[in-house]
PDB file of N, CA and C in Angstrom:
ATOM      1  N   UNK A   1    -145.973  54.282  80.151  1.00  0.00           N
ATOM      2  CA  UNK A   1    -145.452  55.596  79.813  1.00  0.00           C
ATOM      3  C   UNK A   1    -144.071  55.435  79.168  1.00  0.00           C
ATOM      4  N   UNK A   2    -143.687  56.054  77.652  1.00  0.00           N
ATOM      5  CA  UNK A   2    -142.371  56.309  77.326  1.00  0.00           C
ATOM      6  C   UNK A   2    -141.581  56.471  78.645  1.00  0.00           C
ATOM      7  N   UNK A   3    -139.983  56.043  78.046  1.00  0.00           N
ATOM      8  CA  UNK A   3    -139.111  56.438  78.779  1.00  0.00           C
ATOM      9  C   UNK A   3    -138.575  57.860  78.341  1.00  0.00           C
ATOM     10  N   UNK A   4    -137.702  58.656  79.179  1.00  0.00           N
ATOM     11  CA  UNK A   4    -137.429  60.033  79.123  1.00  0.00           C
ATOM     12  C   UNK A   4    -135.903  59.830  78.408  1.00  0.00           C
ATOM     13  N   UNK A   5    -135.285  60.555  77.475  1.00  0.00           N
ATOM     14  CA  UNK A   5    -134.319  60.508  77.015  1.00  0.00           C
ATOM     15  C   UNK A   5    -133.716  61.405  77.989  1.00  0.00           C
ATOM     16  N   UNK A   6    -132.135  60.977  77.928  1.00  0.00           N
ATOM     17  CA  UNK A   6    -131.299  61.717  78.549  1.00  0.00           C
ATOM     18  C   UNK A   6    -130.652  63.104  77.824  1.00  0.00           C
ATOM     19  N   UNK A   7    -130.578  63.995  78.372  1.00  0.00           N
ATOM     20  CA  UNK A   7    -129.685  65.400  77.808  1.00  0.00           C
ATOM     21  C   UNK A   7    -128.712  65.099  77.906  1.00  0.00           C
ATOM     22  N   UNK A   8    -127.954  64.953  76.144  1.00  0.00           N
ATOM     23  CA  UNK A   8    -126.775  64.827  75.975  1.00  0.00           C
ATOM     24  C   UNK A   8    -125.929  65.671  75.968  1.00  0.00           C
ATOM     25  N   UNK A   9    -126.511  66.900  75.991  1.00  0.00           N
ATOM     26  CA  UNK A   9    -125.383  68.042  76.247  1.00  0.00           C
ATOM     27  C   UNK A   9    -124.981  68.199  77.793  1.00  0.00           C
ATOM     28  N   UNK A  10    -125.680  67.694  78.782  1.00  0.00           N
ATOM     29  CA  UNK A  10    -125.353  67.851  80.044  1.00  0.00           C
ATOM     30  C   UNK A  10    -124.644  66.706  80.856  1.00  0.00           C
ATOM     31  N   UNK A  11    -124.846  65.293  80.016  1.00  0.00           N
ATOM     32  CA  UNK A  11    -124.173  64.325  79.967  1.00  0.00           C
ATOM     33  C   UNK A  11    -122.495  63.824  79.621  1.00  0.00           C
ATOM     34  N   UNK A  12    -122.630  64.953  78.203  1.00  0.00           N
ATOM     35  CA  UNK A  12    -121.125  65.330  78.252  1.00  0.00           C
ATOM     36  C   UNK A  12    -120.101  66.371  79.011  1.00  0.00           C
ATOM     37  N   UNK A  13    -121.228  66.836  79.941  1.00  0.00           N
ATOM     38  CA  UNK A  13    -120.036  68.161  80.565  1.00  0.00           C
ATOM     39  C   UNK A  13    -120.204  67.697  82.015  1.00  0.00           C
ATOM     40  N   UNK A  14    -120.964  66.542  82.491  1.00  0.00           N
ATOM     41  CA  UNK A  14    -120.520  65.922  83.868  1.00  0.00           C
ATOM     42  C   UNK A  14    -119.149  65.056  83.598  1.00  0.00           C
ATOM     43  N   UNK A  15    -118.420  64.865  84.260  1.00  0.00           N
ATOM     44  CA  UNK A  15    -117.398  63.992  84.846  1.00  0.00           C
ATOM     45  C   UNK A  15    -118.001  62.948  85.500  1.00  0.00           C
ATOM     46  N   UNK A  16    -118.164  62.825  86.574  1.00  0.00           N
ATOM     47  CA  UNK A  16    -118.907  61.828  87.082  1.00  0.00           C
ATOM     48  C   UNK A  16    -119.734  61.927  88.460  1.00  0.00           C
ATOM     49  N   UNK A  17    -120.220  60.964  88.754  1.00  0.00           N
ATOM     50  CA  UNK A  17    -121.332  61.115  90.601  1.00  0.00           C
ATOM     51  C   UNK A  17    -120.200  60.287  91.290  1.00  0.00           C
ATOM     52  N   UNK A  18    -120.271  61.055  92.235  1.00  0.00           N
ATOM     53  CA  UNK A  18    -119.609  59.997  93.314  1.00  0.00           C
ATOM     54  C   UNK A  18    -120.442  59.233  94.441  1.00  0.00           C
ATOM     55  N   UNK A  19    -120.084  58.582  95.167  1.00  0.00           N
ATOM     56  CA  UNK A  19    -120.909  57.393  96.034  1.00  0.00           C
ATOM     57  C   UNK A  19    -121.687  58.281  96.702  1.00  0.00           C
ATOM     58  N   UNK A  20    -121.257  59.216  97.102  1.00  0.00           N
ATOM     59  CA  UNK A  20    -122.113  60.192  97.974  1.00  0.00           C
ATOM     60  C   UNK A  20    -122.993  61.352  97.596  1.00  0.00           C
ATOM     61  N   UNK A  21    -122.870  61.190  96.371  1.00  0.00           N
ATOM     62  CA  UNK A  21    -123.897  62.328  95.553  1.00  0.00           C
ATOM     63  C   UNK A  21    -123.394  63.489  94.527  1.00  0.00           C
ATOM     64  N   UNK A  22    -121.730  64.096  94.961  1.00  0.00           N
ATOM     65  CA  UNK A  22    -121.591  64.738  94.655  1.00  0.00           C
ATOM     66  C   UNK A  22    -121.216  65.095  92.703  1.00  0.00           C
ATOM     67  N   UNK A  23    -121.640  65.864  92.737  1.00  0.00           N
ATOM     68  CA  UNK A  23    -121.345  65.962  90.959  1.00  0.00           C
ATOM     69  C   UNK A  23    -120.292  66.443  90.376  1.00  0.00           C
ATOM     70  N   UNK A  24    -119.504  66.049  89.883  1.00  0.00           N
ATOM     71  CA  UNK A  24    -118.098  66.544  89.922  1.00  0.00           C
ATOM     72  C   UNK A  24    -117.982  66.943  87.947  1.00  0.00           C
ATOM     73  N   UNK A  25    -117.769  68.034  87.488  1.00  0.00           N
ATOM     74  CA  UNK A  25    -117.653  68.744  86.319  1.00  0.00           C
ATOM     75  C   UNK A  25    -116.480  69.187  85.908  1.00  0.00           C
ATOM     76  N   UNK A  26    -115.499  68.992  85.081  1.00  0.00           N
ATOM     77  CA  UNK A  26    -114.585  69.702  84.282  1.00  0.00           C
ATOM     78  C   UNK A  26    -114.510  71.199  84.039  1.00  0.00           C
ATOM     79  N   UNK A  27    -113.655  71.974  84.169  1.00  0.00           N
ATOM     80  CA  UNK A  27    -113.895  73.308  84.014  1.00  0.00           C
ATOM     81  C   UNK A  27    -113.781  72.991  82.106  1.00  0.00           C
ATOM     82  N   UNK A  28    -114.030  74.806  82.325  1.00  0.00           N
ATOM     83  CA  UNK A  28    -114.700  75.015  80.322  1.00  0.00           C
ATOM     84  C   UNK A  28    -113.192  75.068  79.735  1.00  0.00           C
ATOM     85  N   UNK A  29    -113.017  75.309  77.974  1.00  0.00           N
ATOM     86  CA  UNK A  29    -112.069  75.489  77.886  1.00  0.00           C
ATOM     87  C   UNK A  29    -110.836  74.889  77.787  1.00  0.00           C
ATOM     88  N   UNK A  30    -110.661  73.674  77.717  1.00  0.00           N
ATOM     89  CA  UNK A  30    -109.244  72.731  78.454  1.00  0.00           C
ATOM     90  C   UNK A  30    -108.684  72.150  76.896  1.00  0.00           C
ATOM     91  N   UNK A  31    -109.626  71.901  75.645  1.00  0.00           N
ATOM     92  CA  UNK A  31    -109.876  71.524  74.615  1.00  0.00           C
ATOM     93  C   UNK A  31    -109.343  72.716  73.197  1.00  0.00           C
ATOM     94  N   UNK A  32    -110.228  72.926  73.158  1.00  0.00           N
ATOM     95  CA  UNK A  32    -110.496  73.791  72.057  1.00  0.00           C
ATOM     96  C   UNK A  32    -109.192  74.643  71.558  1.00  0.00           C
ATOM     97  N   UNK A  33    -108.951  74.838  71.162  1.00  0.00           N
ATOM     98  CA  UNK A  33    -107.539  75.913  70.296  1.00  0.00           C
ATOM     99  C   UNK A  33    -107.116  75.986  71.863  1.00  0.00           C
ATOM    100  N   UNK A  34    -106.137  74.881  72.083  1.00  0.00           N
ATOM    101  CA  UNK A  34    -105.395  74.811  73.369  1.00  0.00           C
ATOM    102  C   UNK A  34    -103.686  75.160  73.189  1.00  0.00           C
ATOM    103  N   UNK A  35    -103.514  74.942  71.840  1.00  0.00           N
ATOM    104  CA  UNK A  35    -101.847  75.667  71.675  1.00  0.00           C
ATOM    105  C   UNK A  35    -101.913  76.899  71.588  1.00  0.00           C
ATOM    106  N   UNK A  36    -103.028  77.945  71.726  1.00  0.00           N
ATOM    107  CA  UNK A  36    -102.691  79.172  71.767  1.00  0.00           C
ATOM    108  C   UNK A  36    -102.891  79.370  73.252  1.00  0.00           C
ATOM    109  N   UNK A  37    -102.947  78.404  74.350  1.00  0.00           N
ATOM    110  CA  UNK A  37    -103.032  78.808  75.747  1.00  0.00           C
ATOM    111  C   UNK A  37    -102.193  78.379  76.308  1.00  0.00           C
ATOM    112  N   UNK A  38    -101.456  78.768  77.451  1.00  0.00           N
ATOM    113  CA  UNK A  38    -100.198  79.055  78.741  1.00  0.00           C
ATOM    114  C   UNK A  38    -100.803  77.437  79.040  1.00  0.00           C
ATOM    115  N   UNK A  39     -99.626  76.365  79.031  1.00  0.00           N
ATOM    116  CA  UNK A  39     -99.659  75.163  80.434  1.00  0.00           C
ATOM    117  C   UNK A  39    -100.446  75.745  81.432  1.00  0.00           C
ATOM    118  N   UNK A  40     -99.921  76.692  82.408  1.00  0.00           N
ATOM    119  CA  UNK A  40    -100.426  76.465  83.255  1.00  0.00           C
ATOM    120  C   UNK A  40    -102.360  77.063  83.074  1.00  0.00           C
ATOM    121  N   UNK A  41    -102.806  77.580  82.292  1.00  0.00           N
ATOM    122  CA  UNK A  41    -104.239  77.873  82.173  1.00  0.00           C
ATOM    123  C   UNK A  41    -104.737  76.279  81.804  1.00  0.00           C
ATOM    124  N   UNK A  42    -104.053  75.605  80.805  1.00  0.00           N
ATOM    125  CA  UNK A  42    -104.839  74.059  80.627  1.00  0.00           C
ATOM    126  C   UNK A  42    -104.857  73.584  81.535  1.00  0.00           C
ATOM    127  N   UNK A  43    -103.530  73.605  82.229  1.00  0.00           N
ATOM    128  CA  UNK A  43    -104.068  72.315  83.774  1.00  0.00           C
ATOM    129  C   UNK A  43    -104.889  72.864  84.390  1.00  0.00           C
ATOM    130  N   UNK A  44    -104.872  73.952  84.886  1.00  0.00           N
ATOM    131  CA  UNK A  44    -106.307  74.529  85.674  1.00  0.00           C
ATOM    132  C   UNK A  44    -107.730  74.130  85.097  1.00  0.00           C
ATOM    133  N   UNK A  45    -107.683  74.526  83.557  1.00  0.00           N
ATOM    134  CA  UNK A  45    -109.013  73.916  82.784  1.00  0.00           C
ATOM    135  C   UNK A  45    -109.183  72.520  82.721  1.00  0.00           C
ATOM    136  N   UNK A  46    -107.859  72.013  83.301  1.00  0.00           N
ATOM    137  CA  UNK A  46    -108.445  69.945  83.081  1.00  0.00           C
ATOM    138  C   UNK A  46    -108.932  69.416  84.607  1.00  0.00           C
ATOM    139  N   UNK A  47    -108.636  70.887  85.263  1.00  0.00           N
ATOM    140  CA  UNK A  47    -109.526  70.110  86.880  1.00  0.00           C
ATOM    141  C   UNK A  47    -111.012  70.088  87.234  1.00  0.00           C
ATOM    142  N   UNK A  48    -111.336  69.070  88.307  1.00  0.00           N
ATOM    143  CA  UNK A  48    -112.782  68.765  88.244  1.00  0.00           C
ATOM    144  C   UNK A  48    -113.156  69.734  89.419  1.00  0.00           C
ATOM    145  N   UNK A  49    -114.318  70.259  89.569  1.00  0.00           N
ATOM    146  CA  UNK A  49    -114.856  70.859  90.606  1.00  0.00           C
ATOM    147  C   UNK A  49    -116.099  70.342  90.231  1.00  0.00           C
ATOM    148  N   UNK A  50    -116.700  70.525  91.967  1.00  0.00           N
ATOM    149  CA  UNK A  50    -118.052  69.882  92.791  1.00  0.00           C
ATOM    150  C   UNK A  50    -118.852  71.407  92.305  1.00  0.00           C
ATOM    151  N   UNK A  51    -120.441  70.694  91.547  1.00  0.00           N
ATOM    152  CA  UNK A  51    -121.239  71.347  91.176  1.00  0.00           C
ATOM    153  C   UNK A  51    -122.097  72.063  92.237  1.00  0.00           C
ATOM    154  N   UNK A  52    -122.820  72.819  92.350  1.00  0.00           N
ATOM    155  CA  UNK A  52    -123.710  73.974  93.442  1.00  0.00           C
ATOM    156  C   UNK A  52    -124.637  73.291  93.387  1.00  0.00           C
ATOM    157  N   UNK A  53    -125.024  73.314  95.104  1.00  0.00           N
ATOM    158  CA  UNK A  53    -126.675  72.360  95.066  1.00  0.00           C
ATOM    159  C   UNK A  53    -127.277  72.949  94.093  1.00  0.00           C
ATOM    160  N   UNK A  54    -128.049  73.918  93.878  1.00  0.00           N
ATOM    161  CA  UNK A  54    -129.319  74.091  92.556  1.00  0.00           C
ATOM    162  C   UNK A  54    -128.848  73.759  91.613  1.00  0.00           C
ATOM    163  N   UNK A  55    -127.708  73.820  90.915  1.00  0.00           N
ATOM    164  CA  UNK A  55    -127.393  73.022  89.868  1.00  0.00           C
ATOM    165  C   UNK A  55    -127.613  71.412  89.852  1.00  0.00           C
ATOM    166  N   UNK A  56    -126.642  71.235  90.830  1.00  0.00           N
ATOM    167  CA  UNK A  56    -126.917  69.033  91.145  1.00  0.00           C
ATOM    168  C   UNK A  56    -128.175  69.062  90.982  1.00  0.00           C
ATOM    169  N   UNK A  57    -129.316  69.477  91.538  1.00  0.00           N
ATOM    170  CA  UNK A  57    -130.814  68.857  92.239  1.00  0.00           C
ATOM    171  C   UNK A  57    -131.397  69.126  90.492  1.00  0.00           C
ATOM    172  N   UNK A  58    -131.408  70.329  89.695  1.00  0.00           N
ATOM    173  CA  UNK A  58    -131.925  70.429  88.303  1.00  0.00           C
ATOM    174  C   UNK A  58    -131.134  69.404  87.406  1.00  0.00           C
ATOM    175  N   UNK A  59    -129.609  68.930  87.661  1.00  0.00           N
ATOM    176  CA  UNK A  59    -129.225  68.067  86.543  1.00  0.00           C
ATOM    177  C   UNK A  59    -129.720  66.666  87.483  1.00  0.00           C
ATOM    178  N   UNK A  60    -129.795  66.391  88.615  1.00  0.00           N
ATOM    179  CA  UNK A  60    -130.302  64.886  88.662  1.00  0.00           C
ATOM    180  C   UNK A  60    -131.546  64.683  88.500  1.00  0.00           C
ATOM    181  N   UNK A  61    -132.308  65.918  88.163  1.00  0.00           N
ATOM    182  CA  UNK A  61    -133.962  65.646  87.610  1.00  0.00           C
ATOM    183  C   UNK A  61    -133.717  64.776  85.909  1.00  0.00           C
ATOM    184  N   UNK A  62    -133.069  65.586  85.196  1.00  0.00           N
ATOM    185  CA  UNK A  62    -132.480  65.620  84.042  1.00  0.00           C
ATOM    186  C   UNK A  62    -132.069  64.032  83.232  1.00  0.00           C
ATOM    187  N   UNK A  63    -130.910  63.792  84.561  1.00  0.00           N
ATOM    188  CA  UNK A  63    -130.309  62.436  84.339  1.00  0.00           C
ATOM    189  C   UNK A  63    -131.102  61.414  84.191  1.00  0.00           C
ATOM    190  N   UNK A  64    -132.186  61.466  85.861  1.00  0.00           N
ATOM    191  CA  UNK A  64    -132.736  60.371  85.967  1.00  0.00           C
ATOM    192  C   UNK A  64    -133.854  60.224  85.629  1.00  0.00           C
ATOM    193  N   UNK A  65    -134.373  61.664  85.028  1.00  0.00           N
ATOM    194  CA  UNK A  65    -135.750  62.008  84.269  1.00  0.00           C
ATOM    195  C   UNK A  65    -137.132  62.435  85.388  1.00  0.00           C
TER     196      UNK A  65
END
């Protein structure tokens, strides 16, 4: 059987897995026309937060195919 390609759009908006499972994501926003936004709104947009089980369990179908 082919192998399953990975979703690269969901690949780029994880951060990373940690040892224990959890999925850790970048908030939106942190990038894009960032000199028209307040310091303090970018640092908030450059922090990582832990993804919602139904989300994790549909993107590690995804990842690992």
């Amino acid at each position: 059987m082919p192998k399953l390609k990975i979703s690269k759009s969901i690949t780029k908006r994880i951060k990373r897995v940690t040892k224990r499972g959890k999925v850790l994501v970048l908030s939106t926003g942190a990038q894009h026309l960032a000199s028209n936004k307040s310091k303090r709104r970018r640092k908030t947009a450059n922090t990582q937060y832990e993804m919602t089980k139904g989300d994790k369990k549909r993107i590690k179908k995804v990842i690992h195919g």
